[in-house]
PDB file of N, CA and C in Angstrom:
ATOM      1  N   UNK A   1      -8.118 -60.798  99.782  1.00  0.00           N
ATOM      2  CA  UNK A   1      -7.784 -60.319 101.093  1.00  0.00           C
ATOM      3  C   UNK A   1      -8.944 -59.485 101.629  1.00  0.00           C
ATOM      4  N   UNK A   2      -8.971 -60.127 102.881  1.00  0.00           N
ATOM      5  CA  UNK A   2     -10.318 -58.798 103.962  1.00  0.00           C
ATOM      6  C   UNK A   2      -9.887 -57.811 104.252  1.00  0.00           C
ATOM      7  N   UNK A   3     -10.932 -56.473 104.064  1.00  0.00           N
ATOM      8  CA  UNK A   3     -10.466 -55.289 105.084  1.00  0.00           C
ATOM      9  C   UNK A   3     -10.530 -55.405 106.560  1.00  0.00           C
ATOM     10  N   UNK A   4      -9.357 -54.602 107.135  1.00  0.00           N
ATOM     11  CA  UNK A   4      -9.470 -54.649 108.455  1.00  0.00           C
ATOM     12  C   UNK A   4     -10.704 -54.277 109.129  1.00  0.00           C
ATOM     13  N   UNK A   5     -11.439 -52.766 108.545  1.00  0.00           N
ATOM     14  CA  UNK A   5     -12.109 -52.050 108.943  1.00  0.00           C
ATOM     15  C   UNK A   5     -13.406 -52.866 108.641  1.00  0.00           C
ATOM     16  N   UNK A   6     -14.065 -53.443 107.269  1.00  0.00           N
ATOM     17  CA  UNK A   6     -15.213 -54.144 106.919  1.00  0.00           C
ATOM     18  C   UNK A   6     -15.480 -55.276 106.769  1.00  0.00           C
ATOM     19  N   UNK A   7     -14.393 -55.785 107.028  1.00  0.00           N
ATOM     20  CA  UNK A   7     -14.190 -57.574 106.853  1.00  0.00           C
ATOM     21  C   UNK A   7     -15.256 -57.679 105.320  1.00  0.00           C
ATOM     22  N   UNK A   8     -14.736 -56.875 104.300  1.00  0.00           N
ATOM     23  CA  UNK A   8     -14.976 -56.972 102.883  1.00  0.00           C
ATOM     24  C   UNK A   8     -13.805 -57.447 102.411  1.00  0.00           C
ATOM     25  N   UNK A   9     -13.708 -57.724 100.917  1.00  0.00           N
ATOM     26  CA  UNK A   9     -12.736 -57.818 100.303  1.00  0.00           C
ATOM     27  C   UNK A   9     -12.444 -56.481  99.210  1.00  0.00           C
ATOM     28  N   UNK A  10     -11.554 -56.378  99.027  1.00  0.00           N
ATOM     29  CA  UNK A  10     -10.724 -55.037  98.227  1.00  0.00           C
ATOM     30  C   UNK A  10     -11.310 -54.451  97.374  1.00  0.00           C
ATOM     31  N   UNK A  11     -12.449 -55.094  96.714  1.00  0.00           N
ATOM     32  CA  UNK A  11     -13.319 -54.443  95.442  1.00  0.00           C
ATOM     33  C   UNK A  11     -14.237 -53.885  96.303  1.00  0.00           C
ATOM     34  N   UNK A  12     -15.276 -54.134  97.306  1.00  0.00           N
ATOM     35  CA  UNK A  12     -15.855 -53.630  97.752  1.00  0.00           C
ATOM     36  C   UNK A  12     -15.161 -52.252  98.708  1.00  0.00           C
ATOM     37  N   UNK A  13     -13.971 -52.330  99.122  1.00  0.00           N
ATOM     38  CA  UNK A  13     -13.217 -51.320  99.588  1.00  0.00           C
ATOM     39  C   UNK A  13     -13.259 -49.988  98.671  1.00  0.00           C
ATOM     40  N   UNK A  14     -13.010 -50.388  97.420  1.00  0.00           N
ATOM     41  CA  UNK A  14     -12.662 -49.419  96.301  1.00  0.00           C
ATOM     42  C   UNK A  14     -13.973 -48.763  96.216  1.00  0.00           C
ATOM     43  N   UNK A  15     -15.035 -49.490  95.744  1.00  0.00           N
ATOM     44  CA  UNK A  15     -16.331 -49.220  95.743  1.00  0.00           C
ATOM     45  C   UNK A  15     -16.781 -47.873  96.899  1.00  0.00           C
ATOM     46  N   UNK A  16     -16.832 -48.546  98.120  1.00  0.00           N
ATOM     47  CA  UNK A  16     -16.730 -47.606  99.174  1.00  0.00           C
ATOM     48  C   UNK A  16     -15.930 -46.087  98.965  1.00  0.00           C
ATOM     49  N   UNK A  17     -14.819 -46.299  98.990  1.00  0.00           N
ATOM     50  CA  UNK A  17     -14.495 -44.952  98.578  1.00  0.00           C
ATOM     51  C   UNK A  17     -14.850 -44.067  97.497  1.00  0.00           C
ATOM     52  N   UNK A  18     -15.319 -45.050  96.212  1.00  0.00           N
ATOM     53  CA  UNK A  18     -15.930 -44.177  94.984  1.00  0.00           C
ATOM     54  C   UNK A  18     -17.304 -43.901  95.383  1.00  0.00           C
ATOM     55  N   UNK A  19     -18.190 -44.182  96.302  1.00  0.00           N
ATOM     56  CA  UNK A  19     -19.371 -43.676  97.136  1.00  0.00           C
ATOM     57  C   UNK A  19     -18.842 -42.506  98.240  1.00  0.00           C
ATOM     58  N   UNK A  20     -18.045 -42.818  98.651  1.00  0.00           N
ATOM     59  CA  UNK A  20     -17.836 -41.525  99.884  1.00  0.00           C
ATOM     60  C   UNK A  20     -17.384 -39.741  98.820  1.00  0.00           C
ATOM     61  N   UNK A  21     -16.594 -40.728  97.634  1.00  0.00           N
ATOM     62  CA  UNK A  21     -16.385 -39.634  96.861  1.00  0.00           C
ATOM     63  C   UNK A  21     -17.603 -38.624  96.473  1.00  0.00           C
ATOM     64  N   UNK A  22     -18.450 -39.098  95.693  1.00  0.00           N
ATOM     65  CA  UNK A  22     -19.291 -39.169  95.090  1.00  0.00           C
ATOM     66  C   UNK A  22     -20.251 -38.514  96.060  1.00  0.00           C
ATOM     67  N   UNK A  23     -20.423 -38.879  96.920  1.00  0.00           N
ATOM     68  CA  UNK A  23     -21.131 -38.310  98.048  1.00  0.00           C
ATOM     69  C   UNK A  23     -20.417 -36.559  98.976  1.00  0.00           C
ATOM     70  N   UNK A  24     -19.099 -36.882  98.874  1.00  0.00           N
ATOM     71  CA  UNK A  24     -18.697 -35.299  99.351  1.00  0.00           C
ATOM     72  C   UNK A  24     -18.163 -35.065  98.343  1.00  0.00           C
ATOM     73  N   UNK A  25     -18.915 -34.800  97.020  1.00  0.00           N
ATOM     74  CA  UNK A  25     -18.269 -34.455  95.757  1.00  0.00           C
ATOM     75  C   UNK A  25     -16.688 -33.787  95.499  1.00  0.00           C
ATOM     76  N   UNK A  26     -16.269 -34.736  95.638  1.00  0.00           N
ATOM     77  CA  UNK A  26     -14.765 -35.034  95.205  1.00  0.00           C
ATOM     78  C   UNK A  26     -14.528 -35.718  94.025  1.00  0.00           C
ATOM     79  N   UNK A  27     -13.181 -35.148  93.438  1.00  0.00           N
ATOM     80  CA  UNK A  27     -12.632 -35.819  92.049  1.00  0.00           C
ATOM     81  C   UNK A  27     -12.452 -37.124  92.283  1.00  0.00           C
ATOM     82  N   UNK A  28     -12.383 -38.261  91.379  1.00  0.00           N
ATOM     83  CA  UNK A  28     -11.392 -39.049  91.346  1.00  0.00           C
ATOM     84  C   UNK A  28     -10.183 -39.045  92.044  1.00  0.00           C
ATOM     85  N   UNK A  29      -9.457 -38.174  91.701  1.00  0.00           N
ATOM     86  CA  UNK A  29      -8.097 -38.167  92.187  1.00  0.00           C
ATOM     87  C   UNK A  29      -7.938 -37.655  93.201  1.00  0.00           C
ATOM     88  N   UNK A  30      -9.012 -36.926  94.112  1.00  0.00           N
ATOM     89  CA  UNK A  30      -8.684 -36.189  95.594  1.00  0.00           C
ATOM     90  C   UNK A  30      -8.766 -37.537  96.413  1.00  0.00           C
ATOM     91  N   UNK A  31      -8.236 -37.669  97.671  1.00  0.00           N
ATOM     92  CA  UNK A  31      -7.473 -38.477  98.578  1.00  0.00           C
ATOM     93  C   UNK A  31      -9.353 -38.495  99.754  1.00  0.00           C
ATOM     94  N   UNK A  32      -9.575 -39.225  99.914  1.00  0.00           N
ATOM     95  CA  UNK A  32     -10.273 -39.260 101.177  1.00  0.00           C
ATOM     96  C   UNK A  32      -9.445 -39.089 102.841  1.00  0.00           C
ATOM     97  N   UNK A  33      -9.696 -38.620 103.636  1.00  0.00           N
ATOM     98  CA  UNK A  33      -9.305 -38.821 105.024  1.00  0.00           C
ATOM     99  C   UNK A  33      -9.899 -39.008 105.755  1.00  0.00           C
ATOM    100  N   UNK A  34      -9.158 -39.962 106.549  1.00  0.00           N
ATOM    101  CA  UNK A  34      -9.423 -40.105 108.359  1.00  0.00           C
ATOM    102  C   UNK A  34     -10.776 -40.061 108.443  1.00  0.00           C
ATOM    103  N   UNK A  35     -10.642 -38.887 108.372  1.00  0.00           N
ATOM    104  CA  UNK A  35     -12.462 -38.374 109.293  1.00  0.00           C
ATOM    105  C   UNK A  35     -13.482 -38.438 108.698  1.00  0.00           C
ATOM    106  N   UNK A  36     -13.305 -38.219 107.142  1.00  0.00           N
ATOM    107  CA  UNK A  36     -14.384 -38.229 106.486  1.00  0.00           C
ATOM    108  C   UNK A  36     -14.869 -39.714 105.957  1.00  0.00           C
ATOM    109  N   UNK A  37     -13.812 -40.662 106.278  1.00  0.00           N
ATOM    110  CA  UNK A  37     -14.267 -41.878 106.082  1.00  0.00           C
ATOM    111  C   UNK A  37     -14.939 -42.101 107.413  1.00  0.00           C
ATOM    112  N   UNK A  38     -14.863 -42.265 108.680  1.00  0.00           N
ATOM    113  CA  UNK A  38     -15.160 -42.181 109.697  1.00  0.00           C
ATOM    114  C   UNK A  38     -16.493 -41.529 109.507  1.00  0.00           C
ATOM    115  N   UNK A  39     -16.682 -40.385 109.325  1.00  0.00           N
ATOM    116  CA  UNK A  39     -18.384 -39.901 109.768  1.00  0.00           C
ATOM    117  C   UNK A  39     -18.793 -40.117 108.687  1.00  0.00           C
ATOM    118  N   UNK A  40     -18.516 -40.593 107.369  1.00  0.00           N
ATOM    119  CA  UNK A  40     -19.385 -41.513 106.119  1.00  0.00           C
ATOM    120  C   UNK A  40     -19.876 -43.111 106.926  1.00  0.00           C
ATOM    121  N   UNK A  41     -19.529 -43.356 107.436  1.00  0.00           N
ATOM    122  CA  UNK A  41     -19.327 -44.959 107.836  1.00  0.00           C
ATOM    123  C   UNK A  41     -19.794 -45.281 109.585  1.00  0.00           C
ATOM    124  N   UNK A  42     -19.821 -43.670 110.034  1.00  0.00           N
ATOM    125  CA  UNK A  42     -20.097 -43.564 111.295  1.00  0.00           C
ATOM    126  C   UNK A  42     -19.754 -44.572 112.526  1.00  0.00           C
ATOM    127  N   UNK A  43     -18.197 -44.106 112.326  1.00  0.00           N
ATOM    128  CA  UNK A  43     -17.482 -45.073 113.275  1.00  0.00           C
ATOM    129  C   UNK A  43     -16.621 -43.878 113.984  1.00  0.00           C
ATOM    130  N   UNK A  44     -15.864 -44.180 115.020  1.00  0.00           N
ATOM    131  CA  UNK A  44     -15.147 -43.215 115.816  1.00  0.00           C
ATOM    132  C   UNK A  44     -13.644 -42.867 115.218  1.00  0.00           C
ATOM    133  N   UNK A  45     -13.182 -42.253 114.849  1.00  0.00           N
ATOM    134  CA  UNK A  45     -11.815 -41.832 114.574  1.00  0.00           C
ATOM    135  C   UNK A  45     -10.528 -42.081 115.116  1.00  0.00           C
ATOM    136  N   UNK A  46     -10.790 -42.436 116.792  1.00  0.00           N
ATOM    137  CA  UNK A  46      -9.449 -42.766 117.364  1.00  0.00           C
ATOM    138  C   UNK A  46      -9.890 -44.442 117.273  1.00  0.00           C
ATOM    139  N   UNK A  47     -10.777 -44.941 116.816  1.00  0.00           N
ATOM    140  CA  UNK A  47     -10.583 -47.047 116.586  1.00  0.00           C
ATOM    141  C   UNK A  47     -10.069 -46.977 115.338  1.00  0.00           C
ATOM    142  N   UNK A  48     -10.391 -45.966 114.347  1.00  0.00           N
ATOM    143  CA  UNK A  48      -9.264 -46.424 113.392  1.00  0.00           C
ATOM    144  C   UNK A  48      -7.944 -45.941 113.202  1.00  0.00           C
ATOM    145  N   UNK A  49      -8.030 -44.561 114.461  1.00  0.00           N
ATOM    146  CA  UNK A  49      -6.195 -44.669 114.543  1.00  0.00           C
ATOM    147  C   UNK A  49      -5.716 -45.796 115.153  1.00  0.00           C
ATOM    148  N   UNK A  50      -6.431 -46.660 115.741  1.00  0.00           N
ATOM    149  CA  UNK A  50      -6.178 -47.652 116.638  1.00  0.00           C
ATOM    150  C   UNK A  50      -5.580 -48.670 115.885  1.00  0.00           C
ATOM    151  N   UNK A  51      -6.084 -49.047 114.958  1.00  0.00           N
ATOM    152  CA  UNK A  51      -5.739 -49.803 113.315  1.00  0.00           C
ATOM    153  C   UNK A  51      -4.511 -49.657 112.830  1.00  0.00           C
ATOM    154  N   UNK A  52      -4.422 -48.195 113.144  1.00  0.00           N
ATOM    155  CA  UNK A  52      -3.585 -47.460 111.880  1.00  0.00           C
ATOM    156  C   UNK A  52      -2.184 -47.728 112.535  1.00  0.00           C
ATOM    157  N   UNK A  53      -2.161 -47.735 113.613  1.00  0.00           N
ATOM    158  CA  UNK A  53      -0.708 -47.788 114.468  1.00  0.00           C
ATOM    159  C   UNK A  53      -0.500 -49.446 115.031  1.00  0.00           C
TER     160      UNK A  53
END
């Protein structure tokens, strides 16, 4: 299956987030949000509330 947001598939999704982690040094287990995926990826915040709803 593609992401909505990267037109990747799900491993590369995962990937992504273990880089955004890694990058705003976060655990494993802390949650990414909204925004910080957004200004990692430098996209606007209300197109992916746009997604989201």
């Amino acid at each position: 299956m593609y992401s909505v947001f990267t037109g990747k598939r799900e491993r590369y999704g995962r990937r992504l987030l273990t880089d955004i982690r890694v990058f705003l040094k976060k655990e494993p287990h802390q949650f990414i949000t909204v925004y910080e995926f957004a200004a990692y990826c430098s996209l606007d915040v209300e197109d992916l509330y746009a997604y989201l709803d």
